[in-house]
N, C-alpha and C. Protein backbone atom coordinates (compact mmCIF):
# COMPACT_ATOMS: atom_id res chain seq x y z
N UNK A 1 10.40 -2.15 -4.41
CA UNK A 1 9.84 -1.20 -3.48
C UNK A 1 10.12 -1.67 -2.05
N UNK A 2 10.60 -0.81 -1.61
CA UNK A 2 10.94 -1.25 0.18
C UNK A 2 9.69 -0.61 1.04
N UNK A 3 9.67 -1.82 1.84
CA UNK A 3 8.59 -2.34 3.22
C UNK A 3 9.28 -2.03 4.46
N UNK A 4 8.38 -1.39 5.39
CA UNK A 4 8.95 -1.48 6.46
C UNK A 4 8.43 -2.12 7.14
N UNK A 5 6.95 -3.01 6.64
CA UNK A 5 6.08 -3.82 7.61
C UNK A 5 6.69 -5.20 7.95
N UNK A 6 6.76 -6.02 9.51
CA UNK A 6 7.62 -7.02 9.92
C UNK A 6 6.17 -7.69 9.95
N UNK A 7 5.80 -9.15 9.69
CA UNK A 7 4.88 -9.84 9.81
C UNK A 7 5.36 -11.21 10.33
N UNK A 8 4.68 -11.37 11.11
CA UNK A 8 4.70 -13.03 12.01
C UNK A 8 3.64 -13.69 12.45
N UNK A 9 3.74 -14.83 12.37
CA UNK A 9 2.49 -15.64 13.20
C UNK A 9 2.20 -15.05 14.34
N UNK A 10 0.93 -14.93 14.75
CA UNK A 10 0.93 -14.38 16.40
C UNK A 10 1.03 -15.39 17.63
N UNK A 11 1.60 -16.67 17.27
CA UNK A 11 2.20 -17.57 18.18
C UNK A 11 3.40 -16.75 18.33
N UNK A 12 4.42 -16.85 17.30
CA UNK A 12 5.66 -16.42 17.54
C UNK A 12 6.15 -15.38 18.00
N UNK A 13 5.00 -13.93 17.76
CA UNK A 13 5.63 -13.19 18.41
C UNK A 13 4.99 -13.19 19.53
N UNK A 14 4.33 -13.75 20.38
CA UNK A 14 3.95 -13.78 21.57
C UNK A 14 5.30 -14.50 22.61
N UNK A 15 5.99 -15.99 21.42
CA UNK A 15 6.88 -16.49 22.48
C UNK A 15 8.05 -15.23 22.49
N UNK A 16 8.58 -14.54 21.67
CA UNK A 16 9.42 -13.67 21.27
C UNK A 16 9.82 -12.66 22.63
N UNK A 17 10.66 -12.36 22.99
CA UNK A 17 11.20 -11.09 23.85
C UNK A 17 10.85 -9.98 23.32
N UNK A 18 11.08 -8.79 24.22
CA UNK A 18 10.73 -7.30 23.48
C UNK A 18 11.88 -7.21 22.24
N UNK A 19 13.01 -7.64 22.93
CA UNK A 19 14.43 -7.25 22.61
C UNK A 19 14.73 -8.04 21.39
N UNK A 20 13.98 -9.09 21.02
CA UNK A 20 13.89 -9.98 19.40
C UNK A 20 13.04 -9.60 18.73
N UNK A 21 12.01 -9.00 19.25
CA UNK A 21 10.73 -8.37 18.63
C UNK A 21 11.48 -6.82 17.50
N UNK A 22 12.08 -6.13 18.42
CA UNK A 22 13.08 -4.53 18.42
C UNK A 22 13.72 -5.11 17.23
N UNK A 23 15.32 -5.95 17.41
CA UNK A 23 15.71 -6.62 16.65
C UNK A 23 15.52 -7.00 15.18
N UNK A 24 14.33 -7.71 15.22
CA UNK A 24 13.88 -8.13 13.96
C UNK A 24 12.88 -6.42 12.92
N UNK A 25 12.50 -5.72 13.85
CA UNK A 25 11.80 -4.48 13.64
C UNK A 25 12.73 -3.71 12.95
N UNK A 26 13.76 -3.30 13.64
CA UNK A 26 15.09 -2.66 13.02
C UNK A 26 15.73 -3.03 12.23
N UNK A 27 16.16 -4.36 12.06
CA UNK A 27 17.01 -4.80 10.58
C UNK A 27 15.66 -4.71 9.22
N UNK A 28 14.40 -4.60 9.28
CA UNK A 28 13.57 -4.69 8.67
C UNK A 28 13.50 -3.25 7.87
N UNK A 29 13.69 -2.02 9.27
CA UNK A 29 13.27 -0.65 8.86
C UNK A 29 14.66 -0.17 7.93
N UNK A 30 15.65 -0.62 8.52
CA UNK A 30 17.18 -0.26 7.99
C UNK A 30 17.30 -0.72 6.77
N UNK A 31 16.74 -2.28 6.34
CA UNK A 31 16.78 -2.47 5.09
C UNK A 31 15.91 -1.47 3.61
N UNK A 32 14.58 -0.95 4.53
CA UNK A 32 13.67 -0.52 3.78
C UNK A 32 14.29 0.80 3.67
N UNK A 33 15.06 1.47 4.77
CA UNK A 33 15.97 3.06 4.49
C UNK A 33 17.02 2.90 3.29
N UNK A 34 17.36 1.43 2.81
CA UNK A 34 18.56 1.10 1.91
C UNK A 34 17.51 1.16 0.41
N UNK A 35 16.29 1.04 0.44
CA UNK A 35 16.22 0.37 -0.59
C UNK A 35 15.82 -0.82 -0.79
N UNK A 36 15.77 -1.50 0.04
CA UNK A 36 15.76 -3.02 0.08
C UNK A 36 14.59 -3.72 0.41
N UNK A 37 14.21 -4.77 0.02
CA UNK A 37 12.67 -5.25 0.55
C UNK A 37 12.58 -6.30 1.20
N UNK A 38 13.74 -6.94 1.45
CA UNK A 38 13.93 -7.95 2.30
C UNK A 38 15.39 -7.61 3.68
N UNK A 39 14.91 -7.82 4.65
CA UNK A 39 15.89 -7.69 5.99
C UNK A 39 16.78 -8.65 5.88
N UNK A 40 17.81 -8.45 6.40
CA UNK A 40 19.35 -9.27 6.54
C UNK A 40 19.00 -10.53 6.95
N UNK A 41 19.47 -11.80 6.62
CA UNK A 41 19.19 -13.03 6.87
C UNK A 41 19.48 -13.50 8.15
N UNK A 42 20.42 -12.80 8.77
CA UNK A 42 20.86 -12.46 10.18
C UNK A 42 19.76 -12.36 11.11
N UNK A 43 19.26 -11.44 11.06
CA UNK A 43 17.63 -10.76 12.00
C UNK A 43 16.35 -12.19 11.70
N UNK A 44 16.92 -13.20 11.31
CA UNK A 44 15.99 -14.49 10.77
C UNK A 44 15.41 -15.10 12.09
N UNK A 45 14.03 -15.99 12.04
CA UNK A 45 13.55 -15.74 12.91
C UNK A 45 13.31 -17.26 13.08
N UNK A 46 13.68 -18.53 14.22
CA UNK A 46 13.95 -19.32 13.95
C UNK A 46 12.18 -19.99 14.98
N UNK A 47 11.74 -20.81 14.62
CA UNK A 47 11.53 -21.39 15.17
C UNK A 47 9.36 -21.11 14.96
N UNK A 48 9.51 -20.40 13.50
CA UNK A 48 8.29 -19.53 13.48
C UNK A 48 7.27 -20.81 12.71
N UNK A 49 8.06 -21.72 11.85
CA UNK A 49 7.23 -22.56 11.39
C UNK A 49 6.82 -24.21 12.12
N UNK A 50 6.14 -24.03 12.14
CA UNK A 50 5.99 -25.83 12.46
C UNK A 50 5.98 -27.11 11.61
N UNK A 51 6.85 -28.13 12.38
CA UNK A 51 7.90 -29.11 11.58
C UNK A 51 6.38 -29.66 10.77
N UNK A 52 7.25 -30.15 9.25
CA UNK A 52 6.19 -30.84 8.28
C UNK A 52 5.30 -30.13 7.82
N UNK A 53 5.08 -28.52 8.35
CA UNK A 53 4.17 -27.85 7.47
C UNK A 53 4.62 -26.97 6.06
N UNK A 54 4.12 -27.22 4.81
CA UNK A 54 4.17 -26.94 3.86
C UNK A 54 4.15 -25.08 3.61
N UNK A 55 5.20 -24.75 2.82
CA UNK A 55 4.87 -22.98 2.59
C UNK A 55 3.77 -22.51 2.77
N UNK A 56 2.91 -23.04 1.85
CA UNK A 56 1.41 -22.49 1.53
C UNK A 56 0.67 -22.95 2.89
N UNK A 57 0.78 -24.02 3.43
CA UNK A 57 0.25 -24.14 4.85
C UNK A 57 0.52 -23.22 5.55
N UNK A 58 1.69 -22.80 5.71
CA UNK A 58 1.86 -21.95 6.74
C UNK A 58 1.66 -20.82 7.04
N UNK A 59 1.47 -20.14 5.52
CA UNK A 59 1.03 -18.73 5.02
C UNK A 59 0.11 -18.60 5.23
N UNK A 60 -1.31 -19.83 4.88
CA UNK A 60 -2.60 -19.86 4.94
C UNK A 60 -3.79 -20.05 6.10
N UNK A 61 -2.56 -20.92 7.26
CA UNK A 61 -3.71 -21.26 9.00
C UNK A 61 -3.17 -20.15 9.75
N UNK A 62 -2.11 -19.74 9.59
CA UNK A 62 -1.32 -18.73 10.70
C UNK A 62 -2.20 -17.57 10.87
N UNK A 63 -2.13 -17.23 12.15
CA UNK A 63 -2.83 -15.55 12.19
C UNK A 63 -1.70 -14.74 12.24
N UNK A 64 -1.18 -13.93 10.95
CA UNK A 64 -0.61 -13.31 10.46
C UNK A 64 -0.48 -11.48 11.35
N UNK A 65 0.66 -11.50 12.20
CA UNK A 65 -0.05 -9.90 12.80
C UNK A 65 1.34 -9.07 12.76
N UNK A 66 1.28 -7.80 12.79
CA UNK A 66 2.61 -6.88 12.47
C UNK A 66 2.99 -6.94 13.68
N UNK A 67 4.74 -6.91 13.72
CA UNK A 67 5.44 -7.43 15.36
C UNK A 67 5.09 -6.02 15.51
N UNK A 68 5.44 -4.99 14.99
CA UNK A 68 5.34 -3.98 15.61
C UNK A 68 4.09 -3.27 16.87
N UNK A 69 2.75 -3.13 15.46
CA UNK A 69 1.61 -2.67 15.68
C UNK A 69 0.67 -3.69 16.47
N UNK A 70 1.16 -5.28 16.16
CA UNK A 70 0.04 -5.87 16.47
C UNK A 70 -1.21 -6.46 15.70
N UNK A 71 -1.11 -5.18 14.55
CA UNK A 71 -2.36 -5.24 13.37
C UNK A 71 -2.27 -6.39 12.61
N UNK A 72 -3.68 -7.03 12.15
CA UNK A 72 -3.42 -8.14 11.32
C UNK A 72 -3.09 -7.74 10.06
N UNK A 73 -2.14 -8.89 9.49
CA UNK A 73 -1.47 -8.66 8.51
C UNK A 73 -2.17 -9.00 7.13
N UNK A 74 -1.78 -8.68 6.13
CA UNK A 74 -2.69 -9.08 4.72
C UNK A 74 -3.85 -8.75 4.72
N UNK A 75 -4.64 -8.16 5.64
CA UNK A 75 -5.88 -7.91 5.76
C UNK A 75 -6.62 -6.79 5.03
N UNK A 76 -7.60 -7.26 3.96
CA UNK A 76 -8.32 -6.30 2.80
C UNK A 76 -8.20 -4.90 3.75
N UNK A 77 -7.91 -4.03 2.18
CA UNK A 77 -7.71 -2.63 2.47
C UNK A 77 -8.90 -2.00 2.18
N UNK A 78 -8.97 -1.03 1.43
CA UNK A 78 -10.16 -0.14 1.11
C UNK A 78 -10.96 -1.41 0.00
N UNK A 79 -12.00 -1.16 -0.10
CA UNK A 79 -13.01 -1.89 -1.07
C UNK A 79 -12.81 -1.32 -2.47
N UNK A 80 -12.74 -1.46 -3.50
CA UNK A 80 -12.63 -0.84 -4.63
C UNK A 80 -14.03 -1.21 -5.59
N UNK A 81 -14.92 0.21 -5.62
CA UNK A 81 -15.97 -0.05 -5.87
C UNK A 81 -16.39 0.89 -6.69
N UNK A 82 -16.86 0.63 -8.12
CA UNK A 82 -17.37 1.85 -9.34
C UNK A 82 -19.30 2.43 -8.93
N UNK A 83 -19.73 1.48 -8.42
CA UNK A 83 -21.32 1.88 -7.99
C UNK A 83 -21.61 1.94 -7.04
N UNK A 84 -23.13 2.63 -6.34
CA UNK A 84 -23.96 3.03 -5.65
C UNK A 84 -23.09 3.79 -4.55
N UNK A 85 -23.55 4.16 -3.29
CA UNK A 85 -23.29 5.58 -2.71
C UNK A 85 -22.51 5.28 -1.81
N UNK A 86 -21.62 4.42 -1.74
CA UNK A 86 -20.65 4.39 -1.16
C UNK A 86 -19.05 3.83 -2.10
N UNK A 87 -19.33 4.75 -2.97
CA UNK A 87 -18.39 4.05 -4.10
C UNK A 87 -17.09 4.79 -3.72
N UNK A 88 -15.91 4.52 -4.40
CA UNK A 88 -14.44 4.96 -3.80
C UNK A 88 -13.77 5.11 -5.40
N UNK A 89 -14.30 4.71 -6.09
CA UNK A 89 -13.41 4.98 -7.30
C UNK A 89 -14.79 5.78 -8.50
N UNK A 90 -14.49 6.34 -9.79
CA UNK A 90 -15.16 6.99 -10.72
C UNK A 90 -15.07 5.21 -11.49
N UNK A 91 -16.45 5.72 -12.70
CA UNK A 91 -16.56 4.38 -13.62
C UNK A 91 -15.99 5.16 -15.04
N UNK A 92 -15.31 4.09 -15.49
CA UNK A 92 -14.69 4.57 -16.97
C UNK A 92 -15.10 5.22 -17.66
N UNK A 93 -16.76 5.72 -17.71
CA UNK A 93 -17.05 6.56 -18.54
C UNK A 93 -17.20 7.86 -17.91
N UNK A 94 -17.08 8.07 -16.32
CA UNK A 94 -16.64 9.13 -15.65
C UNK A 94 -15.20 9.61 -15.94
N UNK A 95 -14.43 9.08 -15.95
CA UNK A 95 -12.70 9.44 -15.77
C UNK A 95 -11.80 8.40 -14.66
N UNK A 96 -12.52 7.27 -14.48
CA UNK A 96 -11.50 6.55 -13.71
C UNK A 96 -10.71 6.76 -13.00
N UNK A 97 -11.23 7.86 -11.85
CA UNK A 97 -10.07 8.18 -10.85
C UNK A 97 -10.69 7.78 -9.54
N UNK A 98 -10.03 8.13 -8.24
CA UNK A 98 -10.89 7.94 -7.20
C UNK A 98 -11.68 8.91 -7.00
N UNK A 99 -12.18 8.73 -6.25
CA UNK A 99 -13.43 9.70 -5.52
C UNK A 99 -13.24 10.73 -4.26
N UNK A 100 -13.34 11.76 -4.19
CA UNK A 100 -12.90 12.76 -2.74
C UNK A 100 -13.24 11.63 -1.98
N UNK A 101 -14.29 10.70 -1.78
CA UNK A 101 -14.59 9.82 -0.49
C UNK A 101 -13.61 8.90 -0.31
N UNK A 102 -13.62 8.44 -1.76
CA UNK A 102 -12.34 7.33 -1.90
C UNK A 102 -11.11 8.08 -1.59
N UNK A 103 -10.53 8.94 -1.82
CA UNK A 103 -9.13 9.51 -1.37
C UNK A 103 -9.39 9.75 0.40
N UNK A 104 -10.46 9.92 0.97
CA UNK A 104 -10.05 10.10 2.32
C UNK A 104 -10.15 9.07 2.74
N UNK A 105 -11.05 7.85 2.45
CA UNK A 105 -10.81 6.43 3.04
C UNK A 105 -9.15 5.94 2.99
N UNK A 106 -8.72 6.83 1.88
CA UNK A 106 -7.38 5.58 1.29
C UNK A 106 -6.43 6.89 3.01
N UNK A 107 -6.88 8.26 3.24
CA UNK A 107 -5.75 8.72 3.59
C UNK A 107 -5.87 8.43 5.39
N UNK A 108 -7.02 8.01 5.38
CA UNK A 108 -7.79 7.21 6.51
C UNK A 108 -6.70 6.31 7.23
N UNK A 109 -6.97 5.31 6.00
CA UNK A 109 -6.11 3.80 5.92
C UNK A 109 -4.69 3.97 5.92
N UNK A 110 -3.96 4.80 5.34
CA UNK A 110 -2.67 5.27 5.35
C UNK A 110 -2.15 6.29 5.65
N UNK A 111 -1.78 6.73 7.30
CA UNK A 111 -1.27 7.95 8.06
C UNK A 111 -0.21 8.45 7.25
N UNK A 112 -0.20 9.54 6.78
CA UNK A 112 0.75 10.37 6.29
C UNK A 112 0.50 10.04 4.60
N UNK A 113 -0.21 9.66 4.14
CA UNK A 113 -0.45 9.47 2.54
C UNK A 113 -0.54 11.04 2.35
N UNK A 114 -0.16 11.78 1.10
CA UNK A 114 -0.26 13.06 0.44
C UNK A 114 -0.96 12.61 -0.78
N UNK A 115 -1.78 11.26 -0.83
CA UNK A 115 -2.70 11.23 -2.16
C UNK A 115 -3.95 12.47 -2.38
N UNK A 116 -3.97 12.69 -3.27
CA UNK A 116 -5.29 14.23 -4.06
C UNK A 116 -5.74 13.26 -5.03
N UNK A 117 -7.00 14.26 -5.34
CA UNK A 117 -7.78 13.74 -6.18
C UNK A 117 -7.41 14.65 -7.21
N UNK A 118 -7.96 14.13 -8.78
CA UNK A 118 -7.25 14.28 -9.90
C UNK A 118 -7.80 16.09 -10.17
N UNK A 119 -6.26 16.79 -10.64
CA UNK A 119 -6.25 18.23 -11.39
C UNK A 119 -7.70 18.58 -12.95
N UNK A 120 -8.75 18.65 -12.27
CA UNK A 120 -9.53 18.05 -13.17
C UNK A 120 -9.95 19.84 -14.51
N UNK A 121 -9.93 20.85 -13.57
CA UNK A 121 -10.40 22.15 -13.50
C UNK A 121 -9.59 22.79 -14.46
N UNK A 122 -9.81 24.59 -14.89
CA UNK A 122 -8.87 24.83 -15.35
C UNK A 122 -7.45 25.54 -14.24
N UNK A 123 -6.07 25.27 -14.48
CA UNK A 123 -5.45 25.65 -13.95
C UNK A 123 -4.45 27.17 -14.39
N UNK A 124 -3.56 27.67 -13.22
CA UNK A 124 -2.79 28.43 -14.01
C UNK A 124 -1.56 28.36 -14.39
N UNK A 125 -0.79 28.54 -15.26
CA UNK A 125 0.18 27.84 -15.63
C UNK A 125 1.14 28.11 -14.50
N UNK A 126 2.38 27.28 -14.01
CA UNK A 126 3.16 27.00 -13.15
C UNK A 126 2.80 26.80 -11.75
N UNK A 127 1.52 26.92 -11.39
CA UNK A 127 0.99 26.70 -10.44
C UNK A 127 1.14 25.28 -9.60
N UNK A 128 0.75 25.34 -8.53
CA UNK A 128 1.17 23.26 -8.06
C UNK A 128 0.41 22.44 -9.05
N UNK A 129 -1.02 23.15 -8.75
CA UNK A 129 -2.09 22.14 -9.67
C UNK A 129 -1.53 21.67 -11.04
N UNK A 130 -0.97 22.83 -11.53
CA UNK A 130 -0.29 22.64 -13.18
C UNK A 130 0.58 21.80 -13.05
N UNK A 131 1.72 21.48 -12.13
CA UNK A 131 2.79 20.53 -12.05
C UNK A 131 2.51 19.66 -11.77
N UNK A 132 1.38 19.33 -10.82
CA UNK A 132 0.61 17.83 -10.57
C UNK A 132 0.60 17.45 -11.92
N UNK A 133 -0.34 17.77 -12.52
CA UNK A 133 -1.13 17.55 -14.13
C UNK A 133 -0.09 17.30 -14.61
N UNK A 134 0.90 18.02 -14.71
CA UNK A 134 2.17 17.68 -16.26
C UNK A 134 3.15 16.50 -15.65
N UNK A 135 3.18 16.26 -14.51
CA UNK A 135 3.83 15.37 -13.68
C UNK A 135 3.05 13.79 -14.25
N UNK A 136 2.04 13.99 -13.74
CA UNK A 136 0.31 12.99 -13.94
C UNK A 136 0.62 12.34 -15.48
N UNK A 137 0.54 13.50 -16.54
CA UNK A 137 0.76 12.89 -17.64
C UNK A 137 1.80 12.83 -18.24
N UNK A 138 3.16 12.98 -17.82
CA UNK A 138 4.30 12.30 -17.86
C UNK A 138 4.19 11.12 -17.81
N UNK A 139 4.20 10.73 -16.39
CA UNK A 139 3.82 9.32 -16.15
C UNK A 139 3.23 8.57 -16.36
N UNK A 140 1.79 9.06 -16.82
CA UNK A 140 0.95 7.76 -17.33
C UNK A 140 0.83 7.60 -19.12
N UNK A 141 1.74 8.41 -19.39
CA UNK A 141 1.86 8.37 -21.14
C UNK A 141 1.74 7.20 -21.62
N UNK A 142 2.35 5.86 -21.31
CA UNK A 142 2.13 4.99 -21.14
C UNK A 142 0.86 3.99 -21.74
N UNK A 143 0.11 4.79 -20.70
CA UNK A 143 -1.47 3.86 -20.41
C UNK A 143 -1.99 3.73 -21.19
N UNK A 144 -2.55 2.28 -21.75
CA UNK A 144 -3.16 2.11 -23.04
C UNK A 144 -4.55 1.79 -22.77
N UNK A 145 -4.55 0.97 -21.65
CA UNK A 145 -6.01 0.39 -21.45
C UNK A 145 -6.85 1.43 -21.20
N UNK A 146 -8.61 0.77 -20.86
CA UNK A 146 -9.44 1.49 -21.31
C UNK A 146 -9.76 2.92 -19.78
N UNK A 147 -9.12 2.15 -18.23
CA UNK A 147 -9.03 3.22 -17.96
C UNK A 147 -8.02 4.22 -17.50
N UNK A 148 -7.22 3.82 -17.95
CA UNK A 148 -5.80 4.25 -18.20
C UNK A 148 -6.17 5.97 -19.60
N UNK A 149 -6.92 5.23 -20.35
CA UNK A 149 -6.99 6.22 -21.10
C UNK A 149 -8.34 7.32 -20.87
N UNK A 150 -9.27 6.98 -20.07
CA UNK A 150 -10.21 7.36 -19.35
C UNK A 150 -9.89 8.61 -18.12
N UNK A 151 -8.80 8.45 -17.68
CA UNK A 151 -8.20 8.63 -16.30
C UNK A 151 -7.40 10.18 -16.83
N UNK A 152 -6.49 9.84 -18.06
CA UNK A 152 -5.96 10.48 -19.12
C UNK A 152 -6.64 11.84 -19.41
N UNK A 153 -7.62 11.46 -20.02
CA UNK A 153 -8.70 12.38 -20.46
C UNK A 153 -9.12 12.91 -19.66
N UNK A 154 -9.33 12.87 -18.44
CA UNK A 154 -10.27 13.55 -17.01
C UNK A 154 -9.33 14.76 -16.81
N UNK A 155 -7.76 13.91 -16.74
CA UNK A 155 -6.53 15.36 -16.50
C UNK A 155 -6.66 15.88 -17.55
N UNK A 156 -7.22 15.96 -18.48
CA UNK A 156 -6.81 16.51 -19.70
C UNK A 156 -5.47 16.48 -20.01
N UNK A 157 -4.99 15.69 -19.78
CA UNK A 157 -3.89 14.68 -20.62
C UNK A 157 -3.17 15.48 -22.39
């Protein structure tokens, strides 16, 4: 799956130019227009780690922020939660899907998401709703676990 998000220590991109900042932004987005999930080794960014520190060190003290946005990086997304009144997802013996609240938090969190909540109703045949649904259980034919098969059943699967 291709990324278009560029992440750096926020030391580094502070020492960084606009014009290395751009740079590294663009071989990132171009790779993710290919397909690709990693940027050209070229657009590499020298000077981001400090000598003697270990991978996992460096991944773990750094304040991690997008060159682009600024935003911190890795930083928990929506809460994923089956109880009380601020819940975002259904519990398995509901149908295991999200929740209208939970789908607008997620479309909140992600500008331009086209996520819906699940074709649950009756529909009419060829309709969008109907192609969601037959689309839905195409794909999750699959699903064995318990809410996989929960989720199933809600579309009427």
């Amino acid at each position: 799956m291709a990324t278009k998000k560029v992440c750096l220590p926020k030391a580094k991109i502070s020492s960084m130019s606009k014009a290395e900042k751009q740079k590294v932004v663009n071989a990132k987005k171009s790779a993710a227009a290919q397909g690709k999930y990693k940027r050209s080794s070229k657009s590499n960014v020298k000077g981001a780690r400090k000598k003697g520190a270990t991978l996992r060190d460096w991944f773990k003290n750094e304040d991690w922020r997008n060159v682009e946005t600024g935003d911190k990086c890795g930083a928990p997304s929506m809460r994923k939660t089956t109880k009380g009144k601020n819940r975002t997802f259904l519990s398995t013996k509901e149908g295991a899907g999200m929740t209208p609240k939970g789908v607008k938090q997620y479309r909140k969190e992600n500008p331009g998401s086209k996520l819906k909540t699940a074709v649950t109703g009756k529909v009419k045949p060829g309709s969008k709703a109907a192609k969601r649904r037959k689309s839905f259980c195409a794909r999750s034919k699959g699903w064995t676990g318990e809410r996989g098969k929960a989720a199933r059943k809600r579309w009427k699967c």
